[in-house]
Each structure stands twice: as C-alpha cells, then as structure tokens.
Protein backbone atom coordinates (compact mmCIF):
# COMPACT_ATOMS: atom_id res chain seq x y z
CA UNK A 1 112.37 131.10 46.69
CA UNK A 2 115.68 129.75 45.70
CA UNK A 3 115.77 126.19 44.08
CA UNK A 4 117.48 125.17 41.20
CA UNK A 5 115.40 121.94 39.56
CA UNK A 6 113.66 121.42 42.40
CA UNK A 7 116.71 120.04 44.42
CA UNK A 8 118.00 120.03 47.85
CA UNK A 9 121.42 120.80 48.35
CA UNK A 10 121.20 119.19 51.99
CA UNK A 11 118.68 116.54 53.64
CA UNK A 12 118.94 115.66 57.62
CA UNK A 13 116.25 112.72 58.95
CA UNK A 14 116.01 111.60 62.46
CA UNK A 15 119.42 113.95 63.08
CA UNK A 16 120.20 112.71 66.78
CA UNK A 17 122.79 113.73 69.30
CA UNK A 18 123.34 112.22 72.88
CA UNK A 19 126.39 113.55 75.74
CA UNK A 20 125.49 110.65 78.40
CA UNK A 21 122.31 111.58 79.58
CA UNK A 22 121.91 114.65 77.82
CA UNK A 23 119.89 114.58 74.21
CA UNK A 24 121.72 117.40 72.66
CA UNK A 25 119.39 116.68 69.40
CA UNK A 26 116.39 114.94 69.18
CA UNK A 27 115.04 113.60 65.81
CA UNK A 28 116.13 116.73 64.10
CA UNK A 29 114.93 116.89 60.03
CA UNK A 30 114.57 119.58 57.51
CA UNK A 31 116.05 119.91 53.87
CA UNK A 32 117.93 123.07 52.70
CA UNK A 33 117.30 123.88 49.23
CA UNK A 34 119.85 124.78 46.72
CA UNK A 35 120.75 128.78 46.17
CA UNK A 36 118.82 129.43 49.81
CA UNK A 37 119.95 131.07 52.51
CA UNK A 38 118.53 129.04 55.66
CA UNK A 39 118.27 130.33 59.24
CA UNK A 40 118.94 128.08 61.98
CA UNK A 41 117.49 129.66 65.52
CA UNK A 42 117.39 128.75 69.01
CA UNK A 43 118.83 129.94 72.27
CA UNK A 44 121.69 128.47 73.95
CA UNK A 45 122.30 125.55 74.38
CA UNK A 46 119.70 124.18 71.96
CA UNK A 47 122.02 121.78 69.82
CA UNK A 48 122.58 124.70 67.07
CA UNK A 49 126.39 124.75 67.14
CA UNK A 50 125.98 120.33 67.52
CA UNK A 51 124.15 120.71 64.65
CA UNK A 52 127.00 122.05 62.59
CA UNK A 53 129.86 119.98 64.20
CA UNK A 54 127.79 116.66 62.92
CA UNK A 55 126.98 118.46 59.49
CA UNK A 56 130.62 119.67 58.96
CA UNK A 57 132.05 115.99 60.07
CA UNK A 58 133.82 117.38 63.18
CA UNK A 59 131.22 115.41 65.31
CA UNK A 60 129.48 112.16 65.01
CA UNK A 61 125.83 111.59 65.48
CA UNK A 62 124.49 109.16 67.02
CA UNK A 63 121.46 108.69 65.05
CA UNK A 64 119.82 109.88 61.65
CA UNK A 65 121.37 110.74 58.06
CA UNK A 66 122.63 113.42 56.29
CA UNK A 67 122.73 114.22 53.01
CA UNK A 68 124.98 117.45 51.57
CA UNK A 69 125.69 118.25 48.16
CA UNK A 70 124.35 114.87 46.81
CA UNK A 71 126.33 112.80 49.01
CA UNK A 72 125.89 110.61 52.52
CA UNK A 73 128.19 111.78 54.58
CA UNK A 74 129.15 108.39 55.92
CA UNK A 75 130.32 107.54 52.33
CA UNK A 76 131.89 110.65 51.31
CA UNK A 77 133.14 112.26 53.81
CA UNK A 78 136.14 114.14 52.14
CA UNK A 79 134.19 114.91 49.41
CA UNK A 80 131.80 116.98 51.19
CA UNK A 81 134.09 118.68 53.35
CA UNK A 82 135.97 119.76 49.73
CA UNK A 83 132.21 121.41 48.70
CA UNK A 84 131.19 123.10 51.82
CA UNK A 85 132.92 126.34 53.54
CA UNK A 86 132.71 127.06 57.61
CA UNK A 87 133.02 130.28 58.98
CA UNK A 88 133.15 129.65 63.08
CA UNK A 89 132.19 132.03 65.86
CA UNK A 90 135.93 132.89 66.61
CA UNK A 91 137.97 133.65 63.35
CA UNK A 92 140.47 130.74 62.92
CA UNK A 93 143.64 132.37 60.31
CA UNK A 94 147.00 132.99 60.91
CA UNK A 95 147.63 135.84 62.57
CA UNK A 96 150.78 136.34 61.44
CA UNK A 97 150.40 136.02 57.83
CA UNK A 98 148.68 138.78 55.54
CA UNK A 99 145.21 139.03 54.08
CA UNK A 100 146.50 137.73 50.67
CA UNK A 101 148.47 135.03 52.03
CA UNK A 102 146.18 134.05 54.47
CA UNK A 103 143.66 133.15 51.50
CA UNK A 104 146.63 132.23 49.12
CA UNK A 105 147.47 129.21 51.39
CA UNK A 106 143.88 128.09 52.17
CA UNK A 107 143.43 128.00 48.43
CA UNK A 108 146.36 126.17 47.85
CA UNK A 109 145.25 123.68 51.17
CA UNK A 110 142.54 122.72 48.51
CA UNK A 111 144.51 122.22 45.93
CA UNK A 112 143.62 125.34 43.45
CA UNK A 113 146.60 126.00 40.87
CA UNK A 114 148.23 128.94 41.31
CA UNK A 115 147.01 130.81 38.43
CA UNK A 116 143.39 130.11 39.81
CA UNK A 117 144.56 131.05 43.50
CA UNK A 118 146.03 134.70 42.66
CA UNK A 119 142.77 135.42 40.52
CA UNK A 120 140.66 133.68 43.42
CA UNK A 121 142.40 135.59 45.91
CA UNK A 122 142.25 139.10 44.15
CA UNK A 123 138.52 138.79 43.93
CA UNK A 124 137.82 137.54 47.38
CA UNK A 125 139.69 140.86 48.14
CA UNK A 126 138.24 143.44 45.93
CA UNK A 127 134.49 141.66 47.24
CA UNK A 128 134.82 141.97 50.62
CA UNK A 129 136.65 145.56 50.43
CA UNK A 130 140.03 143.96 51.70
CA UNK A 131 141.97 145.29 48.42
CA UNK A 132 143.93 148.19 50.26
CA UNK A 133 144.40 145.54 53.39
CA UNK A 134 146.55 142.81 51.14
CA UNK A 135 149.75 143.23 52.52
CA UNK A 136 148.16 143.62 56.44
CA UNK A 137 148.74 141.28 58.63
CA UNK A 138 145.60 139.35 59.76
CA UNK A 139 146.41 140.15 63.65
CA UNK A 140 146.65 143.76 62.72
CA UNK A 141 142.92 144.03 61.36
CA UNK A 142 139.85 145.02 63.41
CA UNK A 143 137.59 143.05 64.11
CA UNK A 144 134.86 143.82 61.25
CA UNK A 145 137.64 143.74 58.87
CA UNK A 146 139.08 139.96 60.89
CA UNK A 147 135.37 138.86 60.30
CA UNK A 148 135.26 139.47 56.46
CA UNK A 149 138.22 137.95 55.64
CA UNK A 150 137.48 134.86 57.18
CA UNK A 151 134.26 134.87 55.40
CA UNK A 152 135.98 135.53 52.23
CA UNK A 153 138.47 132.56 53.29
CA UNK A 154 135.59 130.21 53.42
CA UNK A 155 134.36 131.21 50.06
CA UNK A 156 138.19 130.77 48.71
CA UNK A 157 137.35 127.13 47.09
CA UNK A 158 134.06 128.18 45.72
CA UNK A 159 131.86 125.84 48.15
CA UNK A 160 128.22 124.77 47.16
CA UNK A 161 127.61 125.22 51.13
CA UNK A 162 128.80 128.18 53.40
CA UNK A 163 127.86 127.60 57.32
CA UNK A 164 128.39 130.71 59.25
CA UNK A 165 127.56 130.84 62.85
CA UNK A 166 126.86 134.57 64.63
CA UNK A 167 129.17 135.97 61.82
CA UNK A 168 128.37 139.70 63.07
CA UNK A 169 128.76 138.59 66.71
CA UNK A 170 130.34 141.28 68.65
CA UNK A 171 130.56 144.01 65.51
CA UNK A 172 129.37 147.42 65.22
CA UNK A 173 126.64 148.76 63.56
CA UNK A 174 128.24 149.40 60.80
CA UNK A 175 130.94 146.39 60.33
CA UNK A 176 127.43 143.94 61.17
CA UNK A 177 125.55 146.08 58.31
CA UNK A 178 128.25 145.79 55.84
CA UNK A 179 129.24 141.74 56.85
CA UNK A 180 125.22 141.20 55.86
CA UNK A 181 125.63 142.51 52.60
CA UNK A 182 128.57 140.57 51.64
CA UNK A 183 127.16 137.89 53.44
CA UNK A 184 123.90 138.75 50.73
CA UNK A 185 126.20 139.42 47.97
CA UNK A 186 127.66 135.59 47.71
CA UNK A 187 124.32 133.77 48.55
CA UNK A 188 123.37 136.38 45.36
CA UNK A 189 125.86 134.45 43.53
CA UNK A 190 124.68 130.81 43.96
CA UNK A 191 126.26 130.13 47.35
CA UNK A 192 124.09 128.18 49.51
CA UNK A 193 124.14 129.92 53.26
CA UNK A 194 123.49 128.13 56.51
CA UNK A 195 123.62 130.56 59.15
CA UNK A 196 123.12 130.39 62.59
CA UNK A 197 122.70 134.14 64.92
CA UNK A 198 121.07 135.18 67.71
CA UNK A 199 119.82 138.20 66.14
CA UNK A 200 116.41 137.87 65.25
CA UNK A 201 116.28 140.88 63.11
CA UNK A 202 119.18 139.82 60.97
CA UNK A 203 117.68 136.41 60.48
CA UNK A 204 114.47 138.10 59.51
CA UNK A 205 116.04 140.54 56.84
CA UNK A 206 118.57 138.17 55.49
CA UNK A 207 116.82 134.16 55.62
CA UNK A 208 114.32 132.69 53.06
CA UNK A 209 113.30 130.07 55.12
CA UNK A 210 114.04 129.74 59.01
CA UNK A 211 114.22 126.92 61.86
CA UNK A 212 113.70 127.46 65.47
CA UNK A 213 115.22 124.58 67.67
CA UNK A 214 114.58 124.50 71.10
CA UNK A 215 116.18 122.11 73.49
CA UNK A 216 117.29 119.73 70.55
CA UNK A 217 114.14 119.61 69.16
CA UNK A 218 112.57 121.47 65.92
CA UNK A 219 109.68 123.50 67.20
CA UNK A 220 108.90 125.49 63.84
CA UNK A 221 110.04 125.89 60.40
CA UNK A 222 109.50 128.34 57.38
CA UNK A 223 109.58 131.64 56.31
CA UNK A 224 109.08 134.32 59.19
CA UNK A 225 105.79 135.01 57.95
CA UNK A 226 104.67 131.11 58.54
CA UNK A 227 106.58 131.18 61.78
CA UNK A 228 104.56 134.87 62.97
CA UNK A 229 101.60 133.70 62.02
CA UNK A 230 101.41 130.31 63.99
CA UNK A 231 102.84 132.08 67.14
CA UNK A 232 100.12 134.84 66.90
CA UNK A 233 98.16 133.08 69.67
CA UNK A 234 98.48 136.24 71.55
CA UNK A 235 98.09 139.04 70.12
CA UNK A 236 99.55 142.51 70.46
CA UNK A 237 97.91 146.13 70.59
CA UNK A 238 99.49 149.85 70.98
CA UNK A 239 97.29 151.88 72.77
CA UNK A 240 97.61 156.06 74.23
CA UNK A 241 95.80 156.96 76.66
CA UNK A 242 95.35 160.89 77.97
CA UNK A 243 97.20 160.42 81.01
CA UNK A 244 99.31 157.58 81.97
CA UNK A 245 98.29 154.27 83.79
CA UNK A 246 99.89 152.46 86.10
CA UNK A 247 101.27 149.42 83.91
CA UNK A 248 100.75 146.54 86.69
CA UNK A 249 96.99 147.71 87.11
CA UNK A 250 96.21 147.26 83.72
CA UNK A 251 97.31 143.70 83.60
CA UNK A 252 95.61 143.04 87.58
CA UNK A 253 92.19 144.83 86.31
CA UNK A 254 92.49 143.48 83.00
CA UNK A 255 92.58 139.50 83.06
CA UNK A 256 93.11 139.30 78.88
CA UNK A 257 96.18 141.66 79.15
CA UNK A 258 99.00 139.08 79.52
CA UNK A 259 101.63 142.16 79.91
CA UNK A 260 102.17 145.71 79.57
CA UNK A 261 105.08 148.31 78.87
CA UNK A 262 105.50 151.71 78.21
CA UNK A 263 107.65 153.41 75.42
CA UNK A 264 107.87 156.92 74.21
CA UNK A 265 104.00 157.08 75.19
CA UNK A 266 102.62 154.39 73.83
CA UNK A 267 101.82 150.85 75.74
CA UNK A 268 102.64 147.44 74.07
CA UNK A 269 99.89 145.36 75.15
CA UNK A 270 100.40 141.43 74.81
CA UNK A 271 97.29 140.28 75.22
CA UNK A 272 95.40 136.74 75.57
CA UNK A 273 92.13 137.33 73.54
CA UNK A 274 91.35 140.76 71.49
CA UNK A 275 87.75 140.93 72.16
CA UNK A 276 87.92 140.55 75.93
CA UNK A 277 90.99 142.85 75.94
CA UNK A 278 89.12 145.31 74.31
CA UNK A 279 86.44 145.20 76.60
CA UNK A 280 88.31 145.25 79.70
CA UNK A 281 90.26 148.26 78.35
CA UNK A 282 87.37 150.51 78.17
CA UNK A 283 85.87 149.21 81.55
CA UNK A 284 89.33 150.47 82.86
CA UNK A 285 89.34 153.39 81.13
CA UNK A 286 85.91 154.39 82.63
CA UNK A 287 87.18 153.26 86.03
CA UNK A 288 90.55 155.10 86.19
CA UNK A 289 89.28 158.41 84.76
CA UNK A 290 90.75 158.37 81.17
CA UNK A 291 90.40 158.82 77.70
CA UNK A 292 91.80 156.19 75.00
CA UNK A 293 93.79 158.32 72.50
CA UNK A 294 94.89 155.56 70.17
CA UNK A 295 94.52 151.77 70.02
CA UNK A 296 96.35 149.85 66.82
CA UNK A 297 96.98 145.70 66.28
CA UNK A 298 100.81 145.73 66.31
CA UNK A 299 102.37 143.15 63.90
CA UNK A 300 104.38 140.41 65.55
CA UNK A 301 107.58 140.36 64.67
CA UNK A 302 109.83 137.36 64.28
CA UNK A 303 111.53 138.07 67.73
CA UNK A 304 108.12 138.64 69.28
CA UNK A 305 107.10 134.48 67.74
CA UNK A 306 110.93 133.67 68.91
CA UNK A 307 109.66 134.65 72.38
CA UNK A 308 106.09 133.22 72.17
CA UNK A 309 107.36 129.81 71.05
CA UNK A 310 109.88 129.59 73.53
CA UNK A 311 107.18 130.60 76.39
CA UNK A 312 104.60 128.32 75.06
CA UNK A 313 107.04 125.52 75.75
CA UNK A 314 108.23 126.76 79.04
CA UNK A 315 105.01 126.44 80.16
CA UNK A 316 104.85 122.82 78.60
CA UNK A 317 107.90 121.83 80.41
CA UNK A 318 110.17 121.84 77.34
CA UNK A 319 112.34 124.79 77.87
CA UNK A 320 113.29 127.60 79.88
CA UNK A 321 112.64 131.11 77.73
C-alpha cells in the first residue's frame, strides 16, 4: 500500500458535525496515507459530502481536528487550500471560456508563472486527451469530456490532495471507464485521491483502503477484503436445480435461507447459517420432487458487505438500508 515514510498526508479525530438537532457527523476519525487513493462510502445523506465541505474549509465543524498536508486547519487555512484540489459533483468552469483558458486562468488564480502555466496547461491537456479540444469552449463539450477537464483543472496547481466526489456520476460506460483511468493515472503519479461514489464496483477496482459511513457515523474501514470479510455473517450460495422452484417457498420451507433470486438459471441464496441451509435444501429438494444440479459458496462482493452493513444496522435502529 501507498505510504511514503510512514506518513499520513491527512488525520481527522472526533470529526463532528451538528444542523440543530441533526448530527450530520458523529465522532468521525481515520487517517489517509500519503500516495493512497481512499474511498469514502455511504448512502445519502450519511455526512459524506459534510465531510468534504469541513475538510476543504467551506464548512466549519463543530467538533474534532483535522490535519491535511502537515497542517491544522484552524492555523493554516490558506495554506491547505493552496495544496489540495476539489473536483465537485457538478463541474464548476466557465462555460464560456476554452479548455486551455479555462486551466490557464485557474493556474494563474494560484499564482503559477506563465512559463509554468502554458507547460502545466499543455500537459493537463495531452493527459486527459483534451489536446484536439484546446480551443473548445467548455459549454460546448460533452459531458465525459466537461468531467475530465475539470479533473484536470483540479490537478492544474499540482495538489498533494485531490477530493473528487461521484466524478463518473451520470457518464457512459465508456466516458466512466476512461475518467477511472485518468483518475488512476494521477494517483499513479503521487497524487493523493479522496473520492467519494456511489458505485461500489468502482470503489472496489480503484481504492486501497475504503470507509463506509452510515448516518454520520464510521461503521467499517479498510481494504474491501477486510470490509467482505467482517460482513460475511451471512453467507451466499449459487445453486441449479433440474426444474425450477418457486423462490418464496424456498425461503418459507427453508428457515436458514434469508432470501432467494433467480438469474439466468441459477439462484443466489443469502443465507443465515451454511450447515442448516444445506440441510434444509436437500429436505426441500426431496419434498418438491427435484434434483440439485449445482451448489457453489459465492464470494461476497463489496456491494453485497455495503448492503449487509447497512441491514445489520437497520435492524439495530441506526439506519434505513
């Protein structure tokens, strides 16, 4: 994993948020090591977006510290903003200038000379395939292309930290698959990533090390291999059988089968405990009049512990899944 001396470029303790009577966040901590690229998960409304407002200094907290790039944010304030790079849901340019100006005048915003903003802005171009879109005007893009450049605008300074939240929101196949690898390409480069999605798949393929928040709160943290394995508490089987079942009499007859659906022949069995599942599946078998074809442990995915974590607190009383 990613860490350069065994540093962290950013340390939250006790992060806490409060609207009125609504806790927004809740004793949030967790470090962020340097060269990492660091999911931050949870479904809406669970303080994700607060989260960045407070670390970017566009909100203040009401409790807890932060730490980015070496500094407190209470002291240095201007400093930090200067290191770090945001890329928001909605892309925030000028519509009316072109790609090259557009990252021209943010470079020049943080004071770059102009030798070092032409080169800057060249290569921002030529990374994020933008070269033949220069002279375009940023209003005139799609929106894959409106999405890259204002990644590649947030990069413009060089930044130790890049937040991006849902940066592929709302794009293509394509445009998404070609936004990760860019988005791969500077964290690659030393760029520190903080990125927030809803797309559990992307967060899987592209994060080191992942957070889920849930109602303000940190539920889990690591890599999605720590996070699937302490969610396995129910486990998940494919089985075929010779002729198809009815799908709500396997989980009446079978107490240990928590739910059932079919796809392309198969049924994706969620299932309380394996040994009694197993058992009740042959009794049913037997009883119903068929054959068990196939029967495989299906690895959890990190969407499928997203979904257990967020159940096991429903039924705790600490969110809704």
């Amino acid at each position: 994993m990613p860490n350069v001396n065994g540093k962290f470029i950013a340390k939250i303790s006790g992060l806490t948020k409060n609207y009125g009577t609504l806790t927004a966040l809740s004793d949030v901590t967790f470090s962020v090591e340097r060269g990492e690229l660091f999911g931050y998960l949870g479904p809406n409304g669970a303080g994700k977006t607060t989260t960045i407002n407070i670390l970017c200094g566009l909100l203040q907290r009401d409790a807890g510290t932060v730490n980015l790039c070496g500094l407190d944010i209470d002291q240095s304030p201007v400093s930090i903003k200067q290191r770090i790079g945001v890329v928001p849901e909605e892309s925030n340019l000028y519509p009316e200038l072109t790609c090259r100006r557009n990252l021209e005048y943010l470079a020049e915003l943080y004071g770059l000379p102009r030798a070092v903003r032409r080169t800057r802005t060249e290569e921002l171009l030529a990374a994020f395939d933008l070269s033949d879109r220069a002279t375009t005007p940023f209003r005139a893009l799609s929106r894959g292309m409106k999405r890259r450049l204002t990644v590649a605008a947030a990069l413009v300074h060089s930044p130790e930290v890049l937040f991006l939240d849902e940066p592929t929101s709302g794009l293509d196949v394509p445009s998404a698959r070609d936004l990760r690898s860019m988005i791969q390409d500077a964290n690659r480069r030393g760029t520190t990533i903080f990125l927030t999605t809803h797309n559990l798949a992307e967060a899987e393929s592209l994060c080191h090390r992942i957070l889920i928040l849930v109602k303000g709160r940190v539920v889990s943290q690591g890599t999605a291999d720590e996070i699937r394995r302490r969610a396995e508490k129910a486990k998940s089987l494919s089985v075929a059988f010779s002729r198809a079942a009815p799908e709500k009499s396997l989980t009446d007859e079978c107490p240990a089968i928590l739910s059932a659906s079919l796809a392309e022949g198969y049924y994706r069995l969620e299932v309380a405990d394996l040994h009694a599942a197993l058992d009740q599946l042959l009794a049913f078998s037997r009883r119903q009049g068929i054959r068990i074809l196939e029967i495989t442990t299906v690895t959890p995915t990190l969407e499928d512990a997203f979904v257990a974590i967020l159940r096991e607190k429903a039924q705790n009383g600490d969110a809704h899944p």
